[in-house]
C-alpha atoms as a PDB file:
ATOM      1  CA  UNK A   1       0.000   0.000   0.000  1.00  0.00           C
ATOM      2  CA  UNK A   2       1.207   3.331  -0.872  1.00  0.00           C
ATOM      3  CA  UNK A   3       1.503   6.032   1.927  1.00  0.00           C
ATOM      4  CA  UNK A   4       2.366   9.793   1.941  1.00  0.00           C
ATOM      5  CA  UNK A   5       4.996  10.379   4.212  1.00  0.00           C
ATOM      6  CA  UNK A   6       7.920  12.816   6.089  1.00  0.00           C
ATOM      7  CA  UNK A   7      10.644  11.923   7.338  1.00  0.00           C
ATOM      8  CA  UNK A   8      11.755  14.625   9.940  1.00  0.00           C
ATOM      9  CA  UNK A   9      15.600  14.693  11.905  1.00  0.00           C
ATOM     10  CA  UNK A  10      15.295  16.502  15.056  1.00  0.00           C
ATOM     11  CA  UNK A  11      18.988  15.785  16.445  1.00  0.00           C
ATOM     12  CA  UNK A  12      19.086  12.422  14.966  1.00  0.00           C
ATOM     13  CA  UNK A  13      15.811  11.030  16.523  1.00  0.00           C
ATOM     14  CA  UNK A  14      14.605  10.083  13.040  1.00  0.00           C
ATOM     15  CA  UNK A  15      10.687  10.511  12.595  1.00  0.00           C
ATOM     16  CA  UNK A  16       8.480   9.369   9.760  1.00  0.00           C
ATOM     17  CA  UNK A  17       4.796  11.009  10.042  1.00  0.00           C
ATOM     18  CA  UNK A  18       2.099   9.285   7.829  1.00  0.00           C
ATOM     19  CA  UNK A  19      -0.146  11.841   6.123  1.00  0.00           C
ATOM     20  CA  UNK A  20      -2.392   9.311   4.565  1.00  0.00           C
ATOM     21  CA  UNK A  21      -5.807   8.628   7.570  1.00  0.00           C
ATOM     22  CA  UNK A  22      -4.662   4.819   8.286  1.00  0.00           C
ATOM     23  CA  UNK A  23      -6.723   2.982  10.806  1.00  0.00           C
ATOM     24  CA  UNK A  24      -5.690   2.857  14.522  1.00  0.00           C
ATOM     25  CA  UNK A  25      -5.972  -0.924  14.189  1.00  0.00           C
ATOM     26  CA  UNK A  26      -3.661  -1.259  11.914  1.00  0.00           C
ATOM     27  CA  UNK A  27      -0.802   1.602  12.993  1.00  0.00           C
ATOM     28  CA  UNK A  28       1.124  -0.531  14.867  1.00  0.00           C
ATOM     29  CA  UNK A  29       1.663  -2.898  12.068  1.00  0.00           C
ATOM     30  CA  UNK A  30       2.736  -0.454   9.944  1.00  0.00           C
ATOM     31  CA  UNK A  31       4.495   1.636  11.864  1.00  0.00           C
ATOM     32  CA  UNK A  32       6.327  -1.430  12.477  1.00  0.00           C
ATOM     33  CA  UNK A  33       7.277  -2.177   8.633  1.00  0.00           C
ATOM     34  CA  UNK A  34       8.387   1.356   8.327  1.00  0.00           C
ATOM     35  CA  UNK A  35      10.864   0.786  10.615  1.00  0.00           C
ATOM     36  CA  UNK A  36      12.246  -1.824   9.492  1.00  0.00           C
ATOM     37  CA  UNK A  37      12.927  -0.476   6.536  1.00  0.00           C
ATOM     38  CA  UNK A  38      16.584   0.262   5.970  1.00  0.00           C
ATOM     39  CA  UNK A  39      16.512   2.938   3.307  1.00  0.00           C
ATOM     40  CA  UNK A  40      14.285   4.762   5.685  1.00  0.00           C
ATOM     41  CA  UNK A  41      16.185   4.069   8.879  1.00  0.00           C
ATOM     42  CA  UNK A  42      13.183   5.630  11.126  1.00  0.00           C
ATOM     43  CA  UNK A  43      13.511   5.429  15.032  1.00  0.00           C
ATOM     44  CA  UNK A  44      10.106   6.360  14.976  1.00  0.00           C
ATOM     45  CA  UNK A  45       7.032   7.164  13.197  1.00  0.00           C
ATOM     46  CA  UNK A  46       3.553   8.763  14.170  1.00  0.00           C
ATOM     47  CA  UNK A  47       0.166   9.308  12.075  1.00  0.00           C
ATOM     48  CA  UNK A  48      -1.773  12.554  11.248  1.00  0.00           C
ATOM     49  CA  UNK A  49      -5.530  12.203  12.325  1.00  0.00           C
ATOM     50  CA  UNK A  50      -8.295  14.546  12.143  1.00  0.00           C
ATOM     51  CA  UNK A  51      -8.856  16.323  15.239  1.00  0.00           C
ATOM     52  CA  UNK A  52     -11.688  15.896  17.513  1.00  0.00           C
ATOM     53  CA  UNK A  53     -11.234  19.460  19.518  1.00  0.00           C
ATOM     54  CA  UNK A  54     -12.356  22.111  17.751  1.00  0.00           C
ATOM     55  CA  UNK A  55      -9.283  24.733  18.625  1.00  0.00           C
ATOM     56  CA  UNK A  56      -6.652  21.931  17.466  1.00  0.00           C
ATOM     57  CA  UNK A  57      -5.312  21.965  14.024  1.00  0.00           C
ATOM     58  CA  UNK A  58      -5.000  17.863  13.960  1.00  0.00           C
ATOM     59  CA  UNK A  59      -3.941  15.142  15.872  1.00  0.00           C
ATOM     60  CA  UNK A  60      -0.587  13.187  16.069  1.00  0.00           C
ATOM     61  CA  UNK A  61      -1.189   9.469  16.989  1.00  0.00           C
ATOM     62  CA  UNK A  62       2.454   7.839  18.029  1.00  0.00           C
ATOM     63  CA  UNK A  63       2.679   4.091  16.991  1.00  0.00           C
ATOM     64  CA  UNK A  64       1.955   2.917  20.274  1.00  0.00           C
ATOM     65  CA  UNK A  65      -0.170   5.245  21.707  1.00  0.00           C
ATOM     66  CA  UNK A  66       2.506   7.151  23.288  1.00  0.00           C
ATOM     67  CA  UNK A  67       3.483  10.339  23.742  1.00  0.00           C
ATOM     68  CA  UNK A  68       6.386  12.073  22.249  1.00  0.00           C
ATOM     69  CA  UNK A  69       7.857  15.791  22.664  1.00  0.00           C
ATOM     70  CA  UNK A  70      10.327  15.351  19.309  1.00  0.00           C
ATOM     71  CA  UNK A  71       7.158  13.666  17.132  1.00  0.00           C
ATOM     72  CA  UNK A  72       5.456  16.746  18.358  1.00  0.00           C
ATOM     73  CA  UNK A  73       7.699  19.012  17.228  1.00  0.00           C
ATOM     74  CA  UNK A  74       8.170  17.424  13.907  1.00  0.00           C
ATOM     75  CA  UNK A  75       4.413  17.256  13.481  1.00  0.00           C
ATOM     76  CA  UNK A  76       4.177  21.397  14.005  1.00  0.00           C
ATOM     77  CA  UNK A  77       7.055  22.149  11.702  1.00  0.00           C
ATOM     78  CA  UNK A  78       4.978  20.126   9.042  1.00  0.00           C
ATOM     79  CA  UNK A  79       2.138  22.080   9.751  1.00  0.00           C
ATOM     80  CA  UNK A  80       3.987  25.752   9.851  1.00  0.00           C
ATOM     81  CA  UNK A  81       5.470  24.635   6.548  1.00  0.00           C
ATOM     82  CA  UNK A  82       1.608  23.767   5.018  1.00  0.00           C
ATOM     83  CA  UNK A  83       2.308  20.215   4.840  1.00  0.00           C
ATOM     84  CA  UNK A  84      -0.677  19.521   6.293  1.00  0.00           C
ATOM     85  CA  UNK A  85      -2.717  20.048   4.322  1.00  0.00           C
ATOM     86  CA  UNK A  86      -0.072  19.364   1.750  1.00  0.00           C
ATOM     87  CA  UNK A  87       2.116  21.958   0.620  1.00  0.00           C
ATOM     88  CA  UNK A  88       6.077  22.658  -0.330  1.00  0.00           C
ATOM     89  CA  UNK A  89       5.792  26.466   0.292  1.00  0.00           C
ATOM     90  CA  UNK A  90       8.643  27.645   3.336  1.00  0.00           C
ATOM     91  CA  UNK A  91       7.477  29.970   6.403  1.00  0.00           C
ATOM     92  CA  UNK A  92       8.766  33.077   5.419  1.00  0.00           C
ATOM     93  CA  UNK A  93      12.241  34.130   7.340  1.00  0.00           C
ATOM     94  CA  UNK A  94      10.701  36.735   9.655  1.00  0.00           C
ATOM     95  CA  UNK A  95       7.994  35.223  10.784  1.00  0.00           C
ATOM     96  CA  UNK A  96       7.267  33.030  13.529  1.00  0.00           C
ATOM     97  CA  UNK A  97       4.350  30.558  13.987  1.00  0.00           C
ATOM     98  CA  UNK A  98       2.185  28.792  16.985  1.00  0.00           C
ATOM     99  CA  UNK A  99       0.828  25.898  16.075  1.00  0.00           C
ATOM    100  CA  UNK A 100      -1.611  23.837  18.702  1.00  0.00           C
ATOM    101  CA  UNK A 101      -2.976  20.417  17.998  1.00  0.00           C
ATOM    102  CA  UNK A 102      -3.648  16.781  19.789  1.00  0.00           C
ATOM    103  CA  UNK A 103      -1.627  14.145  20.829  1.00  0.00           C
ATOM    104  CA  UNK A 104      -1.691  10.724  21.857  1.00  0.00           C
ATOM    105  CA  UNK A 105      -0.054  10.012  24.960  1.00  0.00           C
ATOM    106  CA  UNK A 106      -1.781  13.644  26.675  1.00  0.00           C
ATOM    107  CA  UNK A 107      -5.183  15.091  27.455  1.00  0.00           C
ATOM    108  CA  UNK A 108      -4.351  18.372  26.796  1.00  0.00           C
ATOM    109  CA  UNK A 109      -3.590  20.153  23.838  1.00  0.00           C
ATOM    110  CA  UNK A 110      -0.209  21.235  22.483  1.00  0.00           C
ATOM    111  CA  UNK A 111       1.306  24.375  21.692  1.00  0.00           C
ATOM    112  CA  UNK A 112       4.624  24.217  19.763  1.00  0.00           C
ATOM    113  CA  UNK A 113       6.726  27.933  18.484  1.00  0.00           C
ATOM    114  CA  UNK A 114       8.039  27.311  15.036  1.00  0.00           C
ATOM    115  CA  UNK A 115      10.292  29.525  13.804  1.00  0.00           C
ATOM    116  CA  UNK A 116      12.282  29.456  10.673  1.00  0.00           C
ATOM    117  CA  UNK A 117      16.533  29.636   9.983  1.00  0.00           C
ATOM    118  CA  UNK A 118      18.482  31.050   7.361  1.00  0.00           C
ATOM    119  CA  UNK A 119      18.263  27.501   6.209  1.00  0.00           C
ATOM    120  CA  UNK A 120      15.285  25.854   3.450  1.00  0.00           C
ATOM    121  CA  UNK A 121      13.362  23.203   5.041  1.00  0.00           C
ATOM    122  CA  UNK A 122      15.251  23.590   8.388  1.00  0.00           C
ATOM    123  CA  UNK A 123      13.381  25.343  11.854  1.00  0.00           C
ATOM    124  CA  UNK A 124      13.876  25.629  15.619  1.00  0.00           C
ATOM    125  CA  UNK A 125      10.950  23.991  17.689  1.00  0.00           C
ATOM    126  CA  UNK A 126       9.773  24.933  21.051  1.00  0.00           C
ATOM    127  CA  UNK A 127       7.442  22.853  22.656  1.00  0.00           C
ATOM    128  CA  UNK A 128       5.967  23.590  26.295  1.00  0.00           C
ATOM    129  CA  UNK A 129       5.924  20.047  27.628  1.00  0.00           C
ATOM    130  CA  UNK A 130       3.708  18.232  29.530  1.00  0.00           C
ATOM    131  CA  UNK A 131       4.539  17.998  33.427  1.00  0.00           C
ATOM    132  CA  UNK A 132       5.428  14.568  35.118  1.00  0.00           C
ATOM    133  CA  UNK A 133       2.117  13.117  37.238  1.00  0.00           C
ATOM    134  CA  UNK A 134       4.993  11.869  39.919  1.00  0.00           C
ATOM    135  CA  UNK A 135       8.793  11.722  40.287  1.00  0.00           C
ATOM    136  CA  UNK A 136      10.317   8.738  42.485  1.00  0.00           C
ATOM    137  CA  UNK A 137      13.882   8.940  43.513  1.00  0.00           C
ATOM    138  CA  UNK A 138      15.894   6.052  44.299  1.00  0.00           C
ATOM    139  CA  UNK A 139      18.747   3.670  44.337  1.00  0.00           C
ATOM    140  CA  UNK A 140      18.888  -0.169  43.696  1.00  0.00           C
ATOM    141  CA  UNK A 141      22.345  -2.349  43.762  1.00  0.00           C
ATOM    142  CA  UNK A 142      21.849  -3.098  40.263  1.00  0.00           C
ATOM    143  CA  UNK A 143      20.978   0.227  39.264  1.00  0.00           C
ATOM    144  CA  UNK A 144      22.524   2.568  41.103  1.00  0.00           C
ATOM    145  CA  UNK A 145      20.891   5.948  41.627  1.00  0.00           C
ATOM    146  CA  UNK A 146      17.610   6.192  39.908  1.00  0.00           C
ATOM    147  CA  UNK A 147      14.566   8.550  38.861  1.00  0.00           C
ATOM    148  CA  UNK A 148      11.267   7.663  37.721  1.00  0.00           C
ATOM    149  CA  UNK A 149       9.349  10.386  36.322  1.00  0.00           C
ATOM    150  CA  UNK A 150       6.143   9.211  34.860  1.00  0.00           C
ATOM    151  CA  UNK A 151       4.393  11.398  32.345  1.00  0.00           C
ATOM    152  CA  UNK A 152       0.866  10.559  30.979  1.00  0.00           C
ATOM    153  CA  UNK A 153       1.812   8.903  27.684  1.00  0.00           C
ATOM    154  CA  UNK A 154       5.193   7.416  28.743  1.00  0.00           C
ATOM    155  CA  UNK A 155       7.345   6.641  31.937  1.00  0.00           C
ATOM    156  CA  UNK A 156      11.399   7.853  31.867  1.00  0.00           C
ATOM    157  CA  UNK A 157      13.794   6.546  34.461  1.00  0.00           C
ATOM    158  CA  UNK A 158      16.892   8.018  34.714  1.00  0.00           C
ATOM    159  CA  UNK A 159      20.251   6.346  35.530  1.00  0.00           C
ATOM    160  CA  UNK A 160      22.375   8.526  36.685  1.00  0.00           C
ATOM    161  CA  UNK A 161      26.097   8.066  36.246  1.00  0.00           C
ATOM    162  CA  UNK A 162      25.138   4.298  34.624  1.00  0.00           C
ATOM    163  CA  UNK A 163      26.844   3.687  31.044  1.00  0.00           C
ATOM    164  CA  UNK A 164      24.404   2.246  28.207  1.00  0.00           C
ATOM    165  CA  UNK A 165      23.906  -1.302  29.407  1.00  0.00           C
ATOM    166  CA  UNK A 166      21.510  -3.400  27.212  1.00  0.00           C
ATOM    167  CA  UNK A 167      21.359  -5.832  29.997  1.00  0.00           C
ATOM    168  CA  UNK A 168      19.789  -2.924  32.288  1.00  0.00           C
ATOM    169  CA  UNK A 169      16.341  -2.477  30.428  1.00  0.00           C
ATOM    170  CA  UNK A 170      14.837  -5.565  32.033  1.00  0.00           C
ATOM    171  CA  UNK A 171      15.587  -4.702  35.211  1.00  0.00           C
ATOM    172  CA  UNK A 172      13.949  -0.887  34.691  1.00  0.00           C
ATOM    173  CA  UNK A 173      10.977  -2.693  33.554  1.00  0.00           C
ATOM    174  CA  UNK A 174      10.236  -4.248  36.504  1.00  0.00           C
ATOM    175  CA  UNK A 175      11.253  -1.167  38.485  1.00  0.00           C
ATOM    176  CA  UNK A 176       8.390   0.438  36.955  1.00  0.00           C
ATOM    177  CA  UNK A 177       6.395  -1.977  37.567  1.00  0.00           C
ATOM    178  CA  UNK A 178       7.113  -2.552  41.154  1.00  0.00           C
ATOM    179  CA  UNK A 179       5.772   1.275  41.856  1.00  0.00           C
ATOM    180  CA  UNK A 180       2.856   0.298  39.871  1.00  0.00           C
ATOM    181  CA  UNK A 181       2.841   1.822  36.839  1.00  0.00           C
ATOM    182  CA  UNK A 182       2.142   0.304  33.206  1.00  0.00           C
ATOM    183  CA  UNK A 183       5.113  -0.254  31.403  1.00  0.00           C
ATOM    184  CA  UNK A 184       3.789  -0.410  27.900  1.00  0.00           C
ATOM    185  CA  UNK A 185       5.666   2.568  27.262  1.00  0.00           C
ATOM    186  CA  UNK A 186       9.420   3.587  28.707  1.00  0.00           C
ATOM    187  CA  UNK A 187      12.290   4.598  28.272  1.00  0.00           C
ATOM    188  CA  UNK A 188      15.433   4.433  30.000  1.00  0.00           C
ATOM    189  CA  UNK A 189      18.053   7.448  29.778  1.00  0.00           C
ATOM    190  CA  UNK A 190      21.412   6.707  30.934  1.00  0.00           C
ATOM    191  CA  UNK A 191      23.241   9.929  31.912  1.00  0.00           C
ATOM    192  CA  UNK A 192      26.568  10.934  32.647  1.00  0.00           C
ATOM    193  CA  UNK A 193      26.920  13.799  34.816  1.00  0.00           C
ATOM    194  CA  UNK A 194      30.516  15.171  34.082  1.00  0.00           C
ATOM    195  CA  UNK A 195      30.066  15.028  30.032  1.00  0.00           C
ATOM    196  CA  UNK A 196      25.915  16.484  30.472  1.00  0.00           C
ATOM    197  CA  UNK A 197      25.743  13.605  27.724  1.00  0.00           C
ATOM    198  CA  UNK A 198      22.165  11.264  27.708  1.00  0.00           C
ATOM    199  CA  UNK A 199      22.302   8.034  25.944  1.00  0.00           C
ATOM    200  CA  UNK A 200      18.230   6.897  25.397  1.00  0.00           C
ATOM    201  CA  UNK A 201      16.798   3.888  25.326  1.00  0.00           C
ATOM    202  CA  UNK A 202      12.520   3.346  24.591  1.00  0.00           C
ATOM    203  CA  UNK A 203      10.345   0.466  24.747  1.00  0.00           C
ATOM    204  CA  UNK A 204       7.385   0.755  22.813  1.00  0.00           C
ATOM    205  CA  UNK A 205       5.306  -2.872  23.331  1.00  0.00           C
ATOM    206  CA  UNK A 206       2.558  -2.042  20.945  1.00  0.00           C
ATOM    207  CA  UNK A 207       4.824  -2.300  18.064  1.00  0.00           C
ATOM    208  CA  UNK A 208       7.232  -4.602  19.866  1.00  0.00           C
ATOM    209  CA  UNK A 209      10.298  -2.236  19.712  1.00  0.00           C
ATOM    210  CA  UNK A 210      13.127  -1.549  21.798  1.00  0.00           C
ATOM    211  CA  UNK A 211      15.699   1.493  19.704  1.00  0.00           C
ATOM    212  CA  UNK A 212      18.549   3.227  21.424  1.00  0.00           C
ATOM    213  CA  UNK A 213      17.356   6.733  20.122  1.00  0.00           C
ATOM    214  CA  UNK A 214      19.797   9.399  18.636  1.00  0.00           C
ATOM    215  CA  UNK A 215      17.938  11.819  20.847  1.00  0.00           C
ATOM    216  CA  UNK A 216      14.699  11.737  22.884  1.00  0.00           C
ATOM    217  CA  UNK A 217      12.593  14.817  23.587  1.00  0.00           C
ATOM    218  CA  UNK A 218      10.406  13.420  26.468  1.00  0.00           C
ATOM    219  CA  UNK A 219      13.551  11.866  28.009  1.00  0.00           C
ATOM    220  CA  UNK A 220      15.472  14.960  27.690  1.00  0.00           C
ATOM    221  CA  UNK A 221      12.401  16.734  29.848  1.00  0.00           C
ATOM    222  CA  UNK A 222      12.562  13.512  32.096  1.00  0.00           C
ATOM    223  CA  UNK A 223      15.967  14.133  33.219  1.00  0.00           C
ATOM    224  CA  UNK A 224      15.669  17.734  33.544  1.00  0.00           C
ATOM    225  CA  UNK A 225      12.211  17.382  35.477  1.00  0.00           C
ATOM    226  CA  UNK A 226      14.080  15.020  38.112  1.00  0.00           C
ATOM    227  CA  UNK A 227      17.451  17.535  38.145  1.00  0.00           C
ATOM    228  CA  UNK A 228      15.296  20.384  39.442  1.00  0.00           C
ATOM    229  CA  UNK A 229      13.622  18.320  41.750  1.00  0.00           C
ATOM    230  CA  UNK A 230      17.124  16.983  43.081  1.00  0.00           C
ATOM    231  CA  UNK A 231      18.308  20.395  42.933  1.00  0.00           C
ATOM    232  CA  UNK A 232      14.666  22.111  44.148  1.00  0.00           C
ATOM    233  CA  UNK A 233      15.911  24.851  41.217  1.00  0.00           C
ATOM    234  CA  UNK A 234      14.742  26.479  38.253  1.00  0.00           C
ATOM    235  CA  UNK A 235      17.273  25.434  35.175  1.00  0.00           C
ATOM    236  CA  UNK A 236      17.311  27.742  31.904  1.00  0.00           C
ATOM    237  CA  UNK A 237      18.408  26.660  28.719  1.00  0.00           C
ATOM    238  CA  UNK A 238      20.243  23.309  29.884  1.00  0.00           C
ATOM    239  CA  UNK A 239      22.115  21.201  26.954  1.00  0.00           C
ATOM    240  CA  UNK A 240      21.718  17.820  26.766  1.00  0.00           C
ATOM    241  CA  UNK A 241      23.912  16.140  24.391  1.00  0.00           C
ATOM    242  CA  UNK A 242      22.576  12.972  23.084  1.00  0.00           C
ATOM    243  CA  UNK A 243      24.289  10.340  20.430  1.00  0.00           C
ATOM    244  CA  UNK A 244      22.566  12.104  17.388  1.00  0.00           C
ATOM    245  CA  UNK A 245      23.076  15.602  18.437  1.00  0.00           C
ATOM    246  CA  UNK A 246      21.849  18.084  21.190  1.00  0.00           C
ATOM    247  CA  UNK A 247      18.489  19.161  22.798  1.00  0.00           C
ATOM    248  CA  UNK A 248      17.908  22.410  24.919  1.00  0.00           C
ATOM    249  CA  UNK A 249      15.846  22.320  28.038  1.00  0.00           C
ATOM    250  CA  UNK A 250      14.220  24.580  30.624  1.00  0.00           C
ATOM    251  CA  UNK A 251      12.193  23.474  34.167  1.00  0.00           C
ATOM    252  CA  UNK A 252      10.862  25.557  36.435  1.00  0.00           C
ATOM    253  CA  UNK A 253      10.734  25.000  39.742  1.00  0.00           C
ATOM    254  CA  UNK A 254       8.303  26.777  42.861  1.00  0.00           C
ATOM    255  CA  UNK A 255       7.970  24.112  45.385  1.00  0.00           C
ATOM    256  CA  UNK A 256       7.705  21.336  42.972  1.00  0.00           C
ATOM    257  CA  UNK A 257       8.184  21.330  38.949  1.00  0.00           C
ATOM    258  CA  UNK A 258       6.358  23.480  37.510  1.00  0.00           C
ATOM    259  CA  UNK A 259       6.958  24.268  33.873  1.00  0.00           C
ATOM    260  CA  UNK A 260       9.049  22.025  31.336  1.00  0.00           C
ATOM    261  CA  UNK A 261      10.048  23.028  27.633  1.00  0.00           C
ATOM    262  CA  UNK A 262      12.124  22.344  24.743  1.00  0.00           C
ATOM    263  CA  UNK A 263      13.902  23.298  21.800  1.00  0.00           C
ATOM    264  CA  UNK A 264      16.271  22.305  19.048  1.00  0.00           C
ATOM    265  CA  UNK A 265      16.243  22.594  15.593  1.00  0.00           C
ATOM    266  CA  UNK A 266      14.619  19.947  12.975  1.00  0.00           C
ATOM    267  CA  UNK A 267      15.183  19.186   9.440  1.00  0.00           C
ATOM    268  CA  UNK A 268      13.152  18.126   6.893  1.00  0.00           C
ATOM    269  CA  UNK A 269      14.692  15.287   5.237  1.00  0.00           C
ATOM    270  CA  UNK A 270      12.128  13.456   2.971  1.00  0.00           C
ATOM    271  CA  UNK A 271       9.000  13.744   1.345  1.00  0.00           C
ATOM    272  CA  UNK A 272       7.055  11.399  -1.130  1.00  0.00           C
ATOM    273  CA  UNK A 273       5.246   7.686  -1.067  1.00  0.00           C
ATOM    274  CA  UNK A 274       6.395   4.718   0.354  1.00  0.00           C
ATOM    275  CA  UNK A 275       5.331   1.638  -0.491  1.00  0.00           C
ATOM    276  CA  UNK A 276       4.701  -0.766   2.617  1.00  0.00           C
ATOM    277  CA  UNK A 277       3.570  -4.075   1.318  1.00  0.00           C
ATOM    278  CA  UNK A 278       1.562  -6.624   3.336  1.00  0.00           C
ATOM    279  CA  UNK A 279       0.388  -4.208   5.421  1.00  0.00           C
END
C-alpha cells in the first residue's frame, strides 16, 4: 500500500509522520514495517488524524499510543510549513508561527513555536511540555541511583552516572512496575553527569520495539524534570547532548516542577510515497 509520508531529523531522533488517515488498528503494524525499513532508517514514526477538539489543528497518533515531545515538534514544523494540508511552500524568514494540535499520549492540547533559519526546510521547535504526574527517587544495587518520572503517555527513568547497558532495560521494567505503573511505554536514559551527555533507550510494546534513540525529547524533559527536583531549582536553557546531536531544556521549579520546555532545531529530510507491502 502506498503512503504519503515525512521523514523529519530533530537531532538524529529520526521521525516518519504518515499523512495518509490509516486505521488505529492497523498503525502498529505499519508503523512497524516502516521501521524496518533500511533505506528509511526511522527510530520512529507517528500518524496525522483529524482532530476531535475544535481549537486543534489535527492530531498526532504515536505508533503505540505514546506520547512524544520530538514527534510533536516534527508534526508542528509540518504544519507551519503547510504540509498539512499538503504543501512545499517555506514559512517566510521573519515570521514566527504557533501551532496547537492533539496528541496521543496527553489530554491536553499542544502548543509548539516554530520559527524558521536562514536555512530551506530547516526550523527551531519549542514545545511547552507536559509535566510529570509523579517523580520517584531512588537507588537499587543493580541500578545505582535512579529517577522515575512518569508522564501521561510514557514513563522515563533516569540512571544517573550508569553507562548504556543493554542488559539494564529488564531490570527498569520491573522497576516500573514494582511502583505500579504500566510499562507499555518507557524509556530508560542513561546519563553521565561530568560530560551532560544522555544516551536513550525506549520500549514501545505495541509495536514490539526496543531502539537506542539518537535523541529523545520526552527523556530529555525527564531528566531535567528530576534535576530540578534533586536540585529544588529552576534550570534555563540546559544542553543535553545525546548520540545524534543536542536538545535544549528549561524546568521551572516553585515548590515542585512546575513548567518544562524544549527546543532544538529539525530538518526536513524526505517527502514522497512509500510503499509498505503486506500491510
Amino acid at each position: 500500500m502506498k503512503h504519503h509520508v515525512l521523514k523529519f531529523n530533530p537531532s538524529g531522533n529520526t521521525t516518519i509522520l504518515v499523512l495518509d488517515p490509516v486505521e488505529r488498528s492497523l498503525q502498529p503494524e505499519k508503523a512497524a514495517r516502516l521501521m524496518s525499513e533500511k533505506g528509511l532508517a526511522a527510530e520512529q514514526v507517528g500518524f496525522i488524524e483529524a482532530a476531535v477538539r475544535s481549537d486543534a489543528a489535527f492530531r498526532l497518533q504515536m505508533m503505540g499510543g505514546e506520547f512524544c515531545g520530538n514527534a510533536a515538534r516534527c508534526a508542528a514544523m509540518a504544519a507551519a510549513l503547510k504540509l498539512i494540508p499538503e504543501s512545499d511552500s517555506p514559512i517566510p524568514p521573519e515570521n514566527r508561527q504557533t501551532i496547537c494540535f492533539e496528541s496521543s499520549g496527553i489530554s491536553g492540547l499542544l502548543k509548539v513555536d516554530v520559527y524558521p533559519t536562514t536555512v530551506p526546510y530547516r526550523c527551531r521547535a519549542d514545545i511547552e511540555m507536559p509535566l510529570p504526574r509523579a517523580l520517584h527517587h531512588g537507588r537499587k544495587s543493580e541500578l545505582g541511583s535512579y529517577s522515575i518520572v512518569a508522564f501521561e503517555g510514557i514513563i522515563h527513568v533516569v540512571l544517573w552516572e550508569q553507562q548504556p547497558a543493554p542488559e539494564l532495560i529488564a531490570s527498569v521494567e520491573r522497576l516500573i512496575r514494582s511502583f505500579g505503573f504500566d510499562s507499555s511505554n518507557f524509556g530508560v536514559m542513561f546519563y553521565e553527569t561530568e560530560r551532560h551527555f544522555m544516551t536513550p533507550a525506549v520500549s514501545i510494546k505495541q509495536v514490539d520495539s526496543l531502539v537506542w534513540e539518537s535523541s529523545c525529547g520526552s527523556g530529555t524533559m525527564a531528566l531535567l524534570a528530576a534535576r530540578s527536583d534533586i536540585e529544588r531549582k529552576t534550570l534555563t536553557a540546559i544542553s543535553v547532548y545525546q548520540p545524534g546531536g543536542v536538545l535544549v531544556g528549561s524546568a521551572g521549579w516553585n515548590g515542585n516542577v512546575n513548567r518544562l520546555e524544549l527546543s532544538g532545531e529539525i530538518e526536513l529530510v524526505l517527502q514522497g510515497n512509500v510503499y509498505v507491502f503486506g500491510a
